[in-house]
C-alpha atoms as a PDB file:
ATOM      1  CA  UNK A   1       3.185  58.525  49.367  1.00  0.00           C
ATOM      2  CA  UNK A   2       3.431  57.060  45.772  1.00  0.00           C
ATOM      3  CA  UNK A   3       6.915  55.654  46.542  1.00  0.00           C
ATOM      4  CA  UNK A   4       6.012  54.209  49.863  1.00  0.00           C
ATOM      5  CA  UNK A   5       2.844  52.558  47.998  1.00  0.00           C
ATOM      6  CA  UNK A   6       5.354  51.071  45.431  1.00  0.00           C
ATOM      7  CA  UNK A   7       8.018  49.915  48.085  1.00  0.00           C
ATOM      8  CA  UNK A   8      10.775  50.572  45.544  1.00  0.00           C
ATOM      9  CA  UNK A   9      11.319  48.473  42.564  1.00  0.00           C
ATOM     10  CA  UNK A  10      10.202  44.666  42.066  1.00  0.00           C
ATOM     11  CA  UNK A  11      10.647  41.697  39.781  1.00  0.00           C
ATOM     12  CA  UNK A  12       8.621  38.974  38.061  1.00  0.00           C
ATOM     13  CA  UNK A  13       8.292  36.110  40.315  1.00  0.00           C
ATOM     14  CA  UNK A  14       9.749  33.643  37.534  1.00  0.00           C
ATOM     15  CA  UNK A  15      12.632  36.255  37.611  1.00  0.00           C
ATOM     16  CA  UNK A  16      12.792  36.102  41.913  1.00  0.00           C
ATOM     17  CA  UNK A  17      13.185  32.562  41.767  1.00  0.00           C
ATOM     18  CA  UNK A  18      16.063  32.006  38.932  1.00  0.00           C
ATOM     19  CA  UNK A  19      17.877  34.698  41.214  1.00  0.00           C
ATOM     20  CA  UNK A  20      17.199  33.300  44.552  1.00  0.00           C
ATOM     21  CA  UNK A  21      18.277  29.914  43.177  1.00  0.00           C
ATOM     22  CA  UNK A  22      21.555  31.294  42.353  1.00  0.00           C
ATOM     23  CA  UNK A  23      22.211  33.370  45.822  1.00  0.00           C
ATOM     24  CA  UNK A  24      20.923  29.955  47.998  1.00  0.00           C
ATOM     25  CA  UNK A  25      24.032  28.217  45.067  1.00  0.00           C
ATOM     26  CA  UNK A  26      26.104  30.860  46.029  1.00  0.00           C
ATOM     27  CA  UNK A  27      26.716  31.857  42.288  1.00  0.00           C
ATOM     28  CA  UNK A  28      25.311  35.481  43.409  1.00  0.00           C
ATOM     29  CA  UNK A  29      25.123  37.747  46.572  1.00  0.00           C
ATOM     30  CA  UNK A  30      21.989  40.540  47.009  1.00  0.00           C
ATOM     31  CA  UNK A  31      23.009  42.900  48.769  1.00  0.00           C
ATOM     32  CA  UNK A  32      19.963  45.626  49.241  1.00  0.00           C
ATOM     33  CA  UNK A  33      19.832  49.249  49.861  1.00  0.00           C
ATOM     34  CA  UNK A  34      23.360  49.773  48.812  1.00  0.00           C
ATOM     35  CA  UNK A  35      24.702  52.646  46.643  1.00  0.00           C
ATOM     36  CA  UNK A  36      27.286  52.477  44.254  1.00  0.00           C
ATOM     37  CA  UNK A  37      29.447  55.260  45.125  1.00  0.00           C
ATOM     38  CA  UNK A  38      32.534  55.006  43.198  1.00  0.00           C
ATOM     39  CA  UNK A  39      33.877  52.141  39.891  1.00  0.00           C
ATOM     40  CA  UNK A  40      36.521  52.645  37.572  1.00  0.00           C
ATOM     41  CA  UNK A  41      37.062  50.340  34.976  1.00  0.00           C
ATOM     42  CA  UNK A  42      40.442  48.317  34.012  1.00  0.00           C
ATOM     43  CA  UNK A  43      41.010  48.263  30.293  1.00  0.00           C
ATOM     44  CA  UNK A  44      43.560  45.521  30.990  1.00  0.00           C
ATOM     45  CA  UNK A  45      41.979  42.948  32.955  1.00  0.00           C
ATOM     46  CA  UNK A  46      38.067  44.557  31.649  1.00  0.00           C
ATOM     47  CA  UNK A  47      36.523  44.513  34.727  1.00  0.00           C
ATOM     48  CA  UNK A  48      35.245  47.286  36.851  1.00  0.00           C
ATOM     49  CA  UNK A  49      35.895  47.708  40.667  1.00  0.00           C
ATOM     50  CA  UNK A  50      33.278  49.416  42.595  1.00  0.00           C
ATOM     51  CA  UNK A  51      33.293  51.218  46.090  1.00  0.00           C
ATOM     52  CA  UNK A  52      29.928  50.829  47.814  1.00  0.00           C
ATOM     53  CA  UNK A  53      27.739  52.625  50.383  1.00  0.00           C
ATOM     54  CA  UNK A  54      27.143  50.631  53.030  1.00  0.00           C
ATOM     55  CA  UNK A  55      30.548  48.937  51.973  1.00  0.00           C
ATOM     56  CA  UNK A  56      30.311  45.909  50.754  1.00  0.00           C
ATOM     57  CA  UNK A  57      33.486  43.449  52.088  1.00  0.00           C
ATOM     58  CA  UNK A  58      35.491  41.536  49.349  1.00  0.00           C
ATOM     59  CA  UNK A  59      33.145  43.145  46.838  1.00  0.00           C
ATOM     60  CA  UNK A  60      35.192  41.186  43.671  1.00  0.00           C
ATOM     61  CA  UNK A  61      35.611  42.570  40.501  1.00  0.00           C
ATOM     62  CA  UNK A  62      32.772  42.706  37.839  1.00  0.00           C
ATOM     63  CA  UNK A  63      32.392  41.684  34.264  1.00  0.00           C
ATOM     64  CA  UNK A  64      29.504  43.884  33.308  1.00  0.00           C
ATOM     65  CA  UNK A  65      27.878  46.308  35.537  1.00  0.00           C
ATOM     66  CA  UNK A  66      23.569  46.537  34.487  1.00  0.00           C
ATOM     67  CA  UNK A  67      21.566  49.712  35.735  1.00  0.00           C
ATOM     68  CA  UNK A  68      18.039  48.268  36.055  1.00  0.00           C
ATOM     69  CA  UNK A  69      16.829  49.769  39.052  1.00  0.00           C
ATOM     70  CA  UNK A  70      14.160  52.236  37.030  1.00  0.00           C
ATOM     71  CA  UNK A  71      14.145  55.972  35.830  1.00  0.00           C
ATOM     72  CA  UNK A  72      13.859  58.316  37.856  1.00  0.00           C
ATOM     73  CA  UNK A  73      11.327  60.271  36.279  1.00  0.00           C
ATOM     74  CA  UNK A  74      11.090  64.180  36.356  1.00  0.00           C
ATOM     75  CA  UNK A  75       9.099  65.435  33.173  1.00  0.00           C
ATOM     76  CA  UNK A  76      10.485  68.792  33.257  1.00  0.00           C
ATOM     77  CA  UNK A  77      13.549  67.890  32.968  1.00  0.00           C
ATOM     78  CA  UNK A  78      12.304  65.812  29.658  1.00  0.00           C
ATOM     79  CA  UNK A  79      14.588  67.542  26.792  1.00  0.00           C
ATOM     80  CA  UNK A  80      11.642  66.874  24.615  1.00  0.00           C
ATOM     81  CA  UNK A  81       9.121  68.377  26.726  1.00  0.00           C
ATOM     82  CA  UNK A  82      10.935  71.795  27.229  1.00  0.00           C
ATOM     83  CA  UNK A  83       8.961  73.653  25.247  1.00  0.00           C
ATOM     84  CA  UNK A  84       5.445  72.384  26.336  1.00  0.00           C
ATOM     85  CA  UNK A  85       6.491  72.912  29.909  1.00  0.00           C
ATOM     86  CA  UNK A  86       7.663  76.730  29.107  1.00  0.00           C
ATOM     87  CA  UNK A  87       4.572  77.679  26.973  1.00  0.00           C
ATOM     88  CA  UNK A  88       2.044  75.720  28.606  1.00  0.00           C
ATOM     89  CA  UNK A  89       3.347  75.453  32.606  1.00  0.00           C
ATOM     90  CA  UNK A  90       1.880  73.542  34.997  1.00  0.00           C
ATOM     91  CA  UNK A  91       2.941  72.508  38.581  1.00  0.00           C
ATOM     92  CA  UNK A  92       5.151  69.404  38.595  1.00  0.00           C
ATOM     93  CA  UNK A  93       5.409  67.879  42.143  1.00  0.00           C
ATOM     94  CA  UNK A  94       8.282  65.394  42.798  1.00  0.00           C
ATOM     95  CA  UNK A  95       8.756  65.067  38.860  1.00  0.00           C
ATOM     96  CA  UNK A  96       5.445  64.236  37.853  1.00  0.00           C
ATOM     97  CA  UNK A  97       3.061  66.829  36.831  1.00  0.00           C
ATOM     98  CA  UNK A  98      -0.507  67.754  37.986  1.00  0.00           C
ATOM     99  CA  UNK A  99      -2.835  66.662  35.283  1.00  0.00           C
ATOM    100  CA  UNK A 100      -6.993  67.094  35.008  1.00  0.00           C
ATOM    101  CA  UNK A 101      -9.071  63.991  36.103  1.00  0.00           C
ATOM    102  CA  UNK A 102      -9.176  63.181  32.296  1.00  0.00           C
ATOM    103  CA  UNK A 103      -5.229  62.932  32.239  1.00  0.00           C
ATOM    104  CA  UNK A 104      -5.027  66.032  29.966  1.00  0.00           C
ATOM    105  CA  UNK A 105      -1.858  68.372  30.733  1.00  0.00           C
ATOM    106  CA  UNK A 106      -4.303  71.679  31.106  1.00  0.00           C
ATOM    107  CA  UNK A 107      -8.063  72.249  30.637  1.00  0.00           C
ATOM    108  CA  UNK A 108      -6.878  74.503  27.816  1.00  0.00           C
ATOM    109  CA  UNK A 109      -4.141  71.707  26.273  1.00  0.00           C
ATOM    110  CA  UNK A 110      -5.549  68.571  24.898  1.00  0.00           C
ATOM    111  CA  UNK A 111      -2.027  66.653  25.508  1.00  0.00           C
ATOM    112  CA  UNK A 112      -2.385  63.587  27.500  1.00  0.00           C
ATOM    113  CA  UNK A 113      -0.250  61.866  29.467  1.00  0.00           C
ATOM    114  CA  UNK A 114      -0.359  57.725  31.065  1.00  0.00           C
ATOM    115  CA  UNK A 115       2.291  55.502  32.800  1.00  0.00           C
ATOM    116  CA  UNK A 116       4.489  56.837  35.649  1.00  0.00           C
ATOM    117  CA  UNK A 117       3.471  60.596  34.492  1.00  0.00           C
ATOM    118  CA  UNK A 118      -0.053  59.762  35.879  1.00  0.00           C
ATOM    119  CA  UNK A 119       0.362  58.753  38.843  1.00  0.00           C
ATOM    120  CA  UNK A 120      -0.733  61.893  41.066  1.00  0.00           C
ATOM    121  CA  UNK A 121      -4.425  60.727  39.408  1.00  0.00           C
ATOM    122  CA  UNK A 122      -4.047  57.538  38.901  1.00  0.00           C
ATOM    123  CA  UNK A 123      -2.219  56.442  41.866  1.00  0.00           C
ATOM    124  CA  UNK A 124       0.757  53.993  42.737  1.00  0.00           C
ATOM    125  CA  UNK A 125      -0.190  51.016  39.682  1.00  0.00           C
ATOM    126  CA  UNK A 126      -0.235  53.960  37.633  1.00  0.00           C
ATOM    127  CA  UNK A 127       2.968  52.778  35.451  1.00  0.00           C
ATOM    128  CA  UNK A 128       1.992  49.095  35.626  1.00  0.00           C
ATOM    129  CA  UNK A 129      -0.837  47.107  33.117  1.00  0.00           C
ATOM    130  CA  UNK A 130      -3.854  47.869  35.114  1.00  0.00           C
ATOM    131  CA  UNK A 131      -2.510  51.187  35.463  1.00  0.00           C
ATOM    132  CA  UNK A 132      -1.999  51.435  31.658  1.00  0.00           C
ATOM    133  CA  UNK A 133      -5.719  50.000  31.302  1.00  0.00           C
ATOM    134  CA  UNK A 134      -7.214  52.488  33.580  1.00  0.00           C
ATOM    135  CA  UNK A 135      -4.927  55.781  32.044  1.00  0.00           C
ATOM    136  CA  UNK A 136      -6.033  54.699  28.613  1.00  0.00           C
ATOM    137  CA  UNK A 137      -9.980  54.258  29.286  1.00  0.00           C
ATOM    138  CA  UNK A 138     -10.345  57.967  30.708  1.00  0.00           C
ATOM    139  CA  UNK A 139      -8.144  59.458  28.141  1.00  0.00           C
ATOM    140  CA  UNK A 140     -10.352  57.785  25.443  1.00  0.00           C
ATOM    141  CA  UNK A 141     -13.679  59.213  27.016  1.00  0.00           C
ATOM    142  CA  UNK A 142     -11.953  62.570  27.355  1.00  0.00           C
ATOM    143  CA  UNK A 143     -10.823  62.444  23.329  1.00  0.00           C
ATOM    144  CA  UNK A 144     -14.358  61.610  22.754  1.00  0.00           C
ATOM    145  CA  UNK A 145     -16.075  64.573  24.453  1.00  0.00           C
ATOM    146  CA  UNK A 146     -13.018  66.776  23.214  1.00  0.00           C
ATOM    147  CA  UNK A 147     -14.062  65.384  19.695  1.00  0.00           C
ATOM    148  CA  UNK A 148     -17.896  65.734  20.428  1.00  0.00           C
ATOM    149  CA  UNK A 149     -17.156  69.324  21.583  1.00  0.00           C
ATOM    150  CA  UNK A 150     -15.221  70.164  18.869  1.00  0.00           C
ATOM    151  CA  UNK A 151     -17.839  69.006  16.660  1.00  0.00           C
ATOM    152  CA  UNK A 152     -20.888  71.044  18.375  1.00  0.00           C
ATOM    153  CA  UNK A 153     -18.246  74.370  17.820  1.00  0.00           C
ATOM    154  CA  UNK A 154     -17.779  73.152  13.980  1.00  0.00           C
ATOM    155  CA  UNK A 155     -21.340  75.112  13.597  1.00  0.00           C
ATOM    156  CA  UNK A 156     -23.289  71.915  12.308  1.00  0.00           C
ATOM    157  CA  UNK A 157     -26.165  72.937  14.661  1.00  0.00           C
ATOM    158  CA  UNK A 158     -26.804  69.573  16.071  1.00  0.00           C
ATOM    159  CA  UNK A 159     -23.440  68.716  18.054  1.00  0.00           C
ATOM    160  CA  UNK A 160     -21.980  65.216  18.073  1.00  0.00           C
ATOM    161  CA  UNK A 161     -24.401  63.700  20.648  1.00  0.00           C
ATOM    162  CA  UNK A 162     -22.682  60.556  20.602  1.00  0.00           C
ATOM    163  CA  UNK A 163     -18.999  59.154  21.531  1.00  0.00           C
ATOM    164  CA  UNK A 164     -18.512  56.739  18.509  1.00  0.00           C
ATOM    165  CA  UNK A 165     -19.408  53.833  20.688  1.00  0.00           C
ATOM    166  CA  UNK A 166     -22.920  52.448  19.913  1.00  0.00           C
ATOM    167  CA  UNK A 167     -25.908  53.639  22.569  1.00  0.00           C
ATOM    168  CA  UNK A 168     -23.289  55.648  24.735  1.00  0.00           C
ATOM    169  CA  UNK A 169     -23.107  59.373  24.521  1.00  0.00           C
ATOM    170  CA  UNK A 170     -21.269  62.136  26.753  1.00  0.00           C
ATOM    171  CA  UNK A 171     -24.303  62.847  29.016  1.00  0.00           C
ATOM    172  CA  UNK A 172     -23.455  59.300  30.858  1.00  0.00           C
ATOM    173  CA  UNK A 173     -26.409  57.348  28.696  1.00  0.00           C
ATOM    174  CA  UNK A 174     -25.056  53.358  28.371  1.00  0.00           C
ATOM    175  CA  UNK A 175     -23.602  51.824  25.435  1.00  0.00           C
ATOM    176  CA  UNK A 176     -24.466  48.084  24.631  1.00  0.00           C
ATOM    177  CA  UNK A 177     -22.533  45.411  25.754  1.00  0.00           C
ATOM    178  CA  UNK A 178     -21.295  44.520  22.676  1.00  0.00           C
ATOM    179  CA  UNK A 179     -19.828  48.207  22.358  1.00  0.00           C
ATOM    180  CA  UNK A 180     -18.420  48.296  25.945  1.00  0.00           C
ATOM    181  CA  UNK A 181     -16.874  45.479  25.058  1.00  0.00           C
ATOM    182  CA  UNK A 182     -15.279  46.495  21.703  1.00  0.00           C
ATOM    183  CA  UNK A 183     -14.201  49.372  23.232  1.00  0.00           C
ATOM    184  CA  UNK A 184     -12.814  48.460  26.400  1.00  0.00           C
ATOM    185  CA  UNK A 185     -14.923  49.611  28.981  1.00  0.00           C
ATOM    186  CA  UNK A 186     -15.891  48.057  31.900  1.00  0.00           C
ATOM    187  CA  UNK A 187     -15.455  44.579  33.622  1.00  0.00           C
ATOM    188  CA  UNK A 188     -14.697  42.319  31.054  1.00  0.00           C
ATOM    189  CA  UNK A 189     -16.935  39.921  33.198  1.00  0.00           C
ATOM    190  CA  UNK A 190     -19.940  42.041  31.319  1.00  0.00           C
ATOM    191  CA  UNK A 191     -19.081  40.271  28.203  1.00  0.00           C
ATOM    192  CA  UNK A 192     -19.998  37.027  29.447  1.00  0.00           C
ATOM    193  CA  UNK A 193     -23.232  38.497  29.682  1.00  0.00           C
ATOM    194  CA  UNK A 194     -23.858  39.515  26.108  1.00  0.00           C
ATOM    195  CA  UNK A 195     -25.832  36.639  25.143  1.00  0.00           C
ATOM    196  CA  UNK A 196     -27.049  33.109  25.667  1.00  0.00           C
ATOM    197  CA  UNK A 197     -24.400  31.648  23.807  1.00  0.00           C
END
């Protein structure tokens, strides 16, 4: 569902118009949906032949050959994140794994993750800026009540009642404007609100 959402990759719009001004020139041909199934490269003349699929007719010879259709993501296939998947497993669905509402790999494991790895909770913008914005906002409240809990277990007797934001505190109270807005939360339409100024 997540890659239907997305429709496959995109570009800026500044970026769509310098190319279609060069296809409608005829400097360049787009040619979608096809798969590069074969290339070898000529040390003599330096270019690179390609075989495609669909094929391509009087496909010509390339210069330089750029892979910029994306990652295909799969995090447990991550070298680095071996070892966290073996100790700490999870279920990974189509590459990306099944994190907690808060973004957190397990209850249990306080690692979070944002961007493309979020996107079974955060849905298809998930790797794009508002997806960014709304990945980092729960994984700061979760830090805070991880922090706050880790506080009230210190043995101080009184708990860490609030988040670090002024007037907000885990039990859903409000923070002021002015913190919401140091902080991030919110519309940041609220801060237009914050006085009469």
């Amino acid at each position: 569902m997540l890659k239907d959402a997305r429709g496959g990759g995109s570009i800026t719009p500044r970026f769509a118009k310098i190319l279609q001004s060069h296809i409608h020139s005829g400097l360049t041909s787009l040619h979608t949906n096809a798969t590069v199934q074969t290339q070898a490269y000529n040390p003599t003349s330096q270019t690179w032949s390609l075989t495609t699929s669909p094929p391509i007719p009087d496909l010509p010879e390339m210069d330089y050959i750029y892979f910029a259709t994306g990652v295909q993501s799969d995090i447990s296939t991550l070298p680095f994140m071996q070892k966290m998947m073996a100790e700490f497993p999870l279920e990974v669905r189509d590459g990306l794994p099944t994190l907690t509402d808060d973004l957190a790999w397990r209850d249990d494991v306080p690692l979070f993750c944002a961007g493309k790895f979020a996107g079974l909770r955060l849905g298809p913008g998930a790797a794009n800026l508002e997806g960014a914005r709304a990945g980092a906002e729960r994984i700061v409240l979760a830090v805070e009540k991880l922090l706050g809990d880790e506080d009230a277990a210190g043995g101080n007797g009184k708990g860490r009642r609030d988040s670090g934001f002024e007037g907000q505190d885990h039990e859903g109270g409000s923070a002021s404007p002015e913190s919401r807005y140091r902080s991030g939360l919110g519309s940041r339409y609220e801060a237009l609100m914050m006085d009469d100024e």
